[in-house]
N, C-alpha and C. Protein backbone atom coordinates (compact mmCIF):
# COMPACT_ATOMS: atom_id res chain seq x y z
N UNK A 1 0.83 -1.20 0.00
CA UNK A 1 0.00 0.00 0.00
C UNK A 1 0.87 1.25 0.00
N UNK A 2 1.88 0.88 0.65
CA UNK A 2 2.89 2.35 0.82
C UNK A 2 3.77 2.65 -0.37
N UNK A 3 3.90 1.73 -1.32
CA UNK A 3 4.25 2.51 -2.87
C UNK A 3 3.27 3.09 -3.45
N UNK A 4 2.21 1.86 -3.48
CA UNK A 4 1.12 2.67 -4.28
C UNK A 4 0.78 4.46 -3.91
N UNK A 5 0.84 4.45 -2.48
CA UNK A 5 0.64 6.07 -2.35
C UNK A 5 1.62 7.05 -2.77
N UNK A 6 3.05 6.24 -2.80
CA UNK A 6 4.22 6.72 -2.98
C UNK A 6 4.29 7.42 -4.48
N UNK A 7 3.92 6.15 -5.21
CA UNK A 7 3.46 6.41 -6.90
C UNK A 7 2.92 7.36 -6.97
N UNK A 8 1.63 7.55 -6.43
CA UNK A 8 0.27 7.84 -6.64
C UNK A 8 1.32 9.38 -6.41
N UNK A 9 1.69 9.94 -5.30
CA UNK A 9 2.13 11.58 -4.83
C UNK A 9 2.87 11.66 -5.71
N UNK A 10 4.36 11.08 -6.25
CA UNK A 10 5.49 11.23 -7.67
C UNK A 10 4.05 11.77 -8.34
N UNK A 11 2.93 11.10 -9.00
CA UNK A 11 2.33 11.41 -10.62
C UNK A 11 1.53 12.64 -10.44
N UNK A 12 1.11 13.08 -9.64
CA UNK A 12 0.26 14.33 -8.83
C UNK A 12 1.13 15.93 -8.71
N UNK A 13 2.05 15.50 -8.37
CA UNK A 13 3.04 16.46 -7.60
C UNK A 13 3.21 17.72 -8.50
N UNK A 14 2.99 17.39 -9.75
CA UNK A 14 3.00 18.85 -10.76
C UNK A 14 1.92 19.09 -11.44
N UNK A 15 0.59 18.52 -10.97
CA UNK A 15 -1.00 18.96 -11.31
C UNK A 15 -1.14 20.51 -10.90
N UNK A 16 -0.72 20.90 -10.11
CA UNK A 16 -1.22 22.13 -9.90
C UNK A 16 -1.74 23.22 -10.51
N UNK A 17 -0.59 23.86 -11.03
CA UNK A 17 -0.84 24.60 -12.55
C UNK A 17 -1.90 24.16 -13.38
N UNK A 18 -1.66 23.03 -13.95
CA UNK A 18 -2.66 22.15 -15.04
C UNK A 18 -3.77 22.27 -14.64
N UNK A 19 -4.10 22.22 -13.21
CA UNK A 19 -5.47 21.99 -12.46
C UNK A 19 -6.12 23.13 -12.73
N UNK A 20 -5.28 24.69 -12.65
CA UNK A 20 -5.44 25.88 -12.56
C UNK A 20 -5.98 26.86 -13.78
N UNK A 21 -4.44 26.70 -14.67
CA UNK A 21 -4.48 27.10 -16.38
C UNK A 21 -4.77 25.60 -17.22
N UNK A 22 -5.79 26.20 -17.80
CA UNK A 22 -5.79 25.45 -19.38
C UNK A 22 -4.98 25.82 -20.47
N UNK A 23 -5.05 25.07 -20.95
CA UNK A 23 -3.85 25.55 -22.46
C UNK A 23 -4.71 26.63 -23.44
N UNK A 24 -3.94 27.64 -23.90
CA UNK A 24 -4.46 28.56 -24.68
C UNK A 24 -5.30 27.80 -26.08
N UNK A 25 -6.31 28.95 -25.93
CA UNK A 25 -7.17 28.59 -26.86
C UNK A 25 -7.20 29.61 -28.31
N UNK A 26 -7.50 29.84 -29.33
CA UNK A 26 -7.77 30.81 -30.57
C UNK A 26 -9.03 30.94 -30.38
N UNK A 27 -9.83 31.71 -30.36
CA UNK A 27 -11.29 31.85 -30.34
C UNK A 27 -11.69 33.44 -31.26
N UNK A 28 -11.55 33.47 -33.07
CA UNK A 28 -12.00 34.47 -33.46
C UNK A 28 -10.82 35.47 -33.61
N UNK A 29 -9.76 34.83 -33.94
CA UNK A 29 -8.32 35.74 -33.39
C UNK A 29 -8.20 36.22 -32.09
N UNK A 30 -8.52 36.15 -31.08
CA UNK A 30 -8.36 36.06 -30.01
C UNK A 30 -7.96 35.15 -29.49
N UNK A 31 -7.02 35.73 -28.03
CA UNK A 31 -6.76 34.07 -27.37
C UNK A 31 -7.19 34.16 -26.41
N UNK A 32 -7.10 33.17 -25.32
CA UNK A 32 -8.21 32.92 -24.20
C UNK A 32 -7.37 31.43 -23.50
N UNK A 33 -7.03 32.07 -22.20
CA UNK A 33 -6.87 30.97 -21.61
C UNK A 33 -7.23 31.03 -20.39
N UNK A 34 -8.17 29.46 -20.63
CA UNK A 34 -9.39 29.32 -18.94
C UNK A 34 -8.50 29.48 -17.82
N UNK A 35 -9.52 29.45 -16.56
CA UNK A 35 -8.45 29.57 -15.44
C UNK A 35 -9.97 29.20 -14.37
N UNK A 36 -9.23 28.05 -13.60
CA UNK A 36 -10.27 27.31 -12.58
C UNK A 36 -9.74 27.10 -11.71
N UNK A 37 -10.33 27.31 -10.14
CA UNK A 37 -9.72 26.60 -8.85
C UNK A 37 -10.16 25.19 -8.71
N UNK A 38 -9.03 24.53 -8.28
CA UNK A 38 -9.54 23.00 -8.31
C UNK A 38 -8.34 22.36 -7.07
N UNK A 39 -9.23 21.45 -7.06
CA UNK A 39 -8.68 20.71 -5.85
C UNK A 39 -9.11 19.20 -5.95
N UNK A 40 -8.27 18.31 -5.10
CA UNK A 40 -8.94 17.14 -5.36
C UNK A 40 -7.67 16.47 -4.32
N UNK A 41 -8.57 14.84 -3.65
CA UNK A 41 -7.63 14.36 -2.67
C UNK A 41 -7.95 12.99 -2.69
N UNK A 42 -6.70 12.20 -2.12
CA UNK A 42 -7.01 10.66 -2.35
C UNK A 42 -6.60 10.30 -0.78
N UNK A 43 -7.60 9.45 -0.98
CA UNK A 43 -7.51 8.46 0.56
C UNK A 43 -6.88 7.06 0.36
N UNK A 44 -6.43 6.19 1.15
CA UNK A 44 -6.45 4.72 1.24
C UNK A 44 -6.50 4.20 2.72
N UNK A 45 -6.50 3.12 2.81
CA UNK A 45 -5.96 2.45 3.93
C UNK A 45 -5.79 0.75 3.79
N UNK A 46 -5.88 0.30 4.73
CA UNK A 46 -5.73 -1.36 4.97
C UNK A 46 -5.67 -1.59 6.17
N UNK A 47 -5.60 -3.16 6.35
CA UNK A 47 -5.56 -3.63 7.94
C UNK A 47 -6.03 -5.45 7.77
N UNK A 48 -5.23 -5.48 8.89
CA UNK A 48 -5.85 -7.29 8.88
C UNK A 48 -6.24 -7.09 10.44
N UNK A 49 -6.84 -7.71 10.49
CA UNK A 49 -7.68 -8.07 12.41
C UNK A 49 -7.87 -9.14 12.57
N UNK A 50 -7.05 -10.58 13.51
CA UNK A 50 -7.52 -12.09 12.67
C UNK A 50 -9.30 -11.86 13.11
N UNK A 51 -9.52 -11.24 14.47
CA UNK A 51 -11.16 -11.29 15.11
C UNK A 51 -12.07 -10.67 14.17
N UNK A 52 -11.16 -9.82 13.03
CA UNK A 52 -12.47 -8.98 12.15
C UNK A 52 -12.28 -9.32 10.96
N UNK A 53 -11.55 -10.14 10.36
CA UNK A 53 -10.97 -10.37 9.06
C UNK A 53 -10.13 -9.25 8.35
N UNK A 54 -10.08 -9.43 7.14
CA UNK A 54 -8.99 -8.46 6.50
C UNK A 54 -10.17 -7.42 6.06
N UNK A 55 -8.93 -6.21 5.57
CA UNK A 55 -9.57 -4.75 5.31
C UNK A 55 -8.79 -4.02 3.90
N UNK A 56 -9.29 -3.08 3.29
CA UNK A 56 -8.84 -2.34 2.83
C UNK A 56 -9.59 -1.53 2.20
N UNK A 57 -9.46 -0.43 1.57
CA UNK A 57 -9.86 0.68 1.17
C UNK A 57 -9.04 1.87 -0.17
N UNK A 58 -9.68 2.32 -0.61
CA UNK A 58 -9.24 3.51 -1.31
C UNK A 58 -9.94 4.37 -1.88
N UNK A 59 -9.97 5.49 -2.07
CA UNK A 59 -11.26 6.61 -2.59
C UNK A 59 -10.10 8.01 -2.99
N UNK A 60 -10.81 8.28 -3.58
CA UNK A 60 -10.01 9.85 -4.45
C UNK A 60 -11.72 10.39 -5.06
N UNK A 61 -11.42 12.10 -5.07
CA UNK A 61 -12.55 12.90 -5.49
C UNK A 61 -11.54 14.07 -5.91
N UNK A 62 -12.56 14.85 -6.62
CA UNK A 62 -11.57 16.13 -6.87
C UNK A 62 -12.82 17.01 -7.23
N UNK A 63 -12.58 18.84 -7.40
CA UNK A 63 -13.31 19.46 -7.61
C UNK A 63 -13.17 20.46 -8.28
N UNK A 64 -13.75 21.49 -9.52
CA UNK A 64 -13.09 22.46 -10.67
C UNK A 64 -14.31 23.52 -10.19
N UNK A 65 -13.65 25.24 -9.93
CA UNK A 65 -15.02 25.61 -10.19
C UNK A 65 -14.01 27.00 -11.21
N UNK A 66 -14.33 27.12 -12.59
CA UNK A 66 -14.56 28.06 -13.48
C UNK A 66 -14.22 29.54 -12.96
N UNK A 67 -13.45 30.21 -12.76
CA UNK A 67 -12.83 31.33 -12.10
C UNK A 67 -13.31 32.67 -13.74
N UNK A 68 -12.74 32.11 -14.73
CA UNK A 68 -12.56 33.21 -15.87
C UNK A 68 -11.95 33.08 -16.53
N UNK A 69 -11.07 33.82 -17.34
CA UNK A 69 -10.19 33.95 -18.39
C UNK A 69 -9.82 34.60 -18.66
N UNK A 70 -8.16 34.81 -18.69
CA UNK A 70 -7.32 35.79 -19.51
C UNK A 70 -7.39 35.89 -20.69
N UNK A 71 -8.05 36.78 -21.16
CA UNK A 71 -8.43 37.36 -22.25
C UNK A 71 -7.46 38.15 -23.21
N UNK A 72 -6.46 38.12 -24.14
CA UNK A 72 -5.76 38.75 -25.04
C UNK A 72 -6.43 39.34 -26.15
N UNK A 73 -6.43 40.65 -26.69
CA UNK A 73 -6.99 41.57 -27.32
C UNK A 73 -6.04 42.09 -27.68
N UNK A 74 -5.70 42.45 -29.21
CA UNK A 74 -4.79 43.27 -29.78
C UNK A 74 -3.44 43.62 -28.59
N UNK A 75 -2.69 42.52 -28.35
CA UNK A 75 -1.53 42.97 -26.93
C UNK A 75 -2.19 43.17 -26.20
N UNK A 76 -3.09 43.86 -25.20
CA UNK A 76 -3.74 44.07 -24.08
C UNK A 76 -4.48 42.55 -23.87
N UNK A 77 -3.95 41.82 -22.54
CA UNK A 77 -4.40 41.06 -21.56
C UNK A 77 -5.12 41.55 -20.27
N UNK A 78 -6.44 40.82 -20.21
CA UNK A 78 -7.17 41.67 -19.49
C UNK A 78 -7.63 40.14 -18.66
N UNK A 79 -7.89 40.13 -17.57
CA UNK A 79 -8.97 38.72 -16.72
C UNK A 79 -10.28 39.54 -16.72
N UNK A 80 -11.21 38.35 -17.26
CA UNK A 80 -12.95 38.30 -17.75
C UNK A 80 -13.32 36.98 -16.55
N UNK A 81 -13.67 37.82 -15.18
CA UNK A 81 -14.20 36.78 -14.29
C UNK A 81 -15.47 35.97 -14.86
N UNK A 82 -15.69 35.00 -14.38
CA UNK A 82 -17.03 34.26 -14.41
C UNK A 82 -17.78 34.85 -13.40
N UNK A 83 -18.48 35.71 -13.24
CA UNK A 83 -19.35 36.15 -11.98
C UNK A 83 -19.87 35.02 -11.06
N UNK A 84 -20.40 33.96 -11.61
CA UNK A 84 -20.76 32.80 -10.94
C UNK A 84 -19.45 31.97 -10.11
N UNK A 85 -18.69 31.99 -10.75
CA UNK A 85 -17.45 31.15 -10.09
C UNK A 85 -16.78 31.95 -8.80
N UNK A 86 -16.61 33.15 -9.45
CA UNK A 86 -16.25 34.27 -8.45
C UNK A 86 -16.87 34.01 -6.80
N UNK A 87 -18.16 34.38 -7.53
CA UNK A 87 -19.23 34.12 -5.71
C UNK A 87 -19.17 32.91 -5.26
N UNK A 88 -19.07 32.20 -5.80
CA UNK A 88 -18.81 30.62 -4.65
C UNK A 88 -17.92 30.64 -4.31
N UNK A 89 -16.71 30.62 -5.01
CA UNK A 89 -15.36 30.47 -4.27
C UNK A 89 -15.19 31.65 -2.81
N UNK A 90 -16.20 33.29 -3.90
CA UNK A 90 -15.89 34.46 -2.42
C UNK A 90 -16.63 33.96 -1.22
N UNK A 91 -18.18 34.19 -1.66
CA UNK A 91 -19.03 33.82 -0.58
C UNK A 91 -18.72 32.78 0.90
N UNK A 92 -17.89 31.67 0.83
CA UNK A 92 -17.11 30.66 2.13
C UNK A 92 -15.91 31.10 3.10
N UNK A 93 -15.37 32.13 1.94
CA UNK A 93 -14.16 32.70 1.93
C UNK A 93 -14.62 33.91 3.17
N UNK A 94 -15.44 34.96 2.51
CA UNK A 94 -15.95 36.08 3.44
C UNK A 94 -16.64 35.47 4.83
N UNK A 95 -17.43 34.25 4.74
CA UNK A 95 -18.14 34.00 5.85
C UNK A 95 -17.13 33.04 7.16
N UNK A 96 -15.80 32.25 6.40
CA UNK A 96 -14.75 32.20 7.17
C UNK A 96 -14.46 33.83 8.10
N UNK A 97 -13.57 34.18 6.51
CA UNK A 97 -12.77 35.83 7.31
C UNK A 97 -13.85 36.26 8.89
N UNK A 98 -15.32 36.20 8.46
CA UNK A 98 -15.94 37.51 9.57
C UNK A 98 -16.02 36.32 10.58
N UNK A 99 -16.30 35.01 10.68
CA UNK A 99 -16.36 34.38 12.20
C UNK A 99 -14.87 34.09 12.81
N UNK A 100 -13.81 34.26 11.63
CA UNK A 100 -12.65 34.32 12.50
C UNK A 100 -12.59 35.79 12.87
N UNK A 101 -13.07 36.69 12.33
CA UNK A 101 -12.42 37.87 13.27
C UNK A 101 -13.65 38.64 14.36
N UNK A 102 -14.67 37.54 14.26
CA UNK A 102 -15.78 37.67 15.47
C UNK A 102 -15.13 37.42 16.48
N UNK A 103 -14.04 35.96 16.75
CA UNK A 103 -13.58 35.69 17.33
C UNK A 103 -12.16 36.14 18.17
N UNK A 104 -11.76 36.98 16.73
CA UNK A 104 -10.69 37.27 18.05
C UNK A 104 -11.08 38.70 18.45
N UNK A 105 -12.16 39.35 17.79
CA UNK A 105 -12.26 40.70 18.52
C UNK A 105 -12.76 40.33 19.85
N UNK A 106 -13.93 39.23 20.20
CA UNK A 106 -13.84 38.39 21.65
C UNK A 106 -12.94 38.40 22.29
N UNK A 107 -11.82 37.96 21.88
CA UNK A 107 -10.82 37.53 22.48
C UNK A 107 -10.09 38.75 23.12
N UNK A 108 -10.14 39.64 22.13
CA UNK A 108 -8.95 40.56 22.41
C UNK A 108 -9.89 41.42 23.79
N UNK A 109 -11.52 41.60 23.28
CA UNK A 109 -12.15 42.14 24.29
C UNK A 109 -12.09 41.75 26.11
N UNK A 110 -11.63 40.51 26.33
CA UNK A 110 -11.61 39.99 27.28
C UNK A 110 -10.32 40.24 27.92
């Protein structure tokens, strides 16, 4: 099990980017290259128990949400948000920020 994860992190380890930028596109003489937050994670495990019998496991998920695109226009590069992608990713983000700093203005009040 402990190569396989071993493998598994080596083939992953430079997704990032890729996960992020798409490869440029031509669209109309224009170019356009997407741009998405994404994430994604893998689990495993195993086990023998002689009282429970043998075990094992593995699961991986991942997730893309659509951010926008750098947009190229005659030399001028400009980012064209997705309004929709924007607010999900902000919306968790802002409602983190204000209960962590509910909390320490508590804190500091005390």
């Amino acid at each position: 099990m402990a190569d396989f994860v071993l493998e598994l992190a080596d083939k992953v380890a430079g997704v990032g980017v890729r996960t992020s930028y798409a490869d440029k596109v031509q669209l109309g003489g224009v170019d356009v290259v997407p741009v998405a937050l994404g994430a994604y994670g893998f689990g495993g495990g195993s086990g023998s128990a002689p009282e429970q019998g043998e075990g094992s496991g593995g699961g991986g998920g991942g997730w893309s949400v659509p951010l926008g695109a750098y947009v190229s226009r005659g030399g001028d590069v400009r980012f064209e948000p997705n309004i929709l992608g924007v607010l999900i990713v902000a919306i968790p983000f802002i409602a983190v920020t204000g209960k962590a700093l509910k909390l320490i203005i508590r804190a500091l009040k005390k």
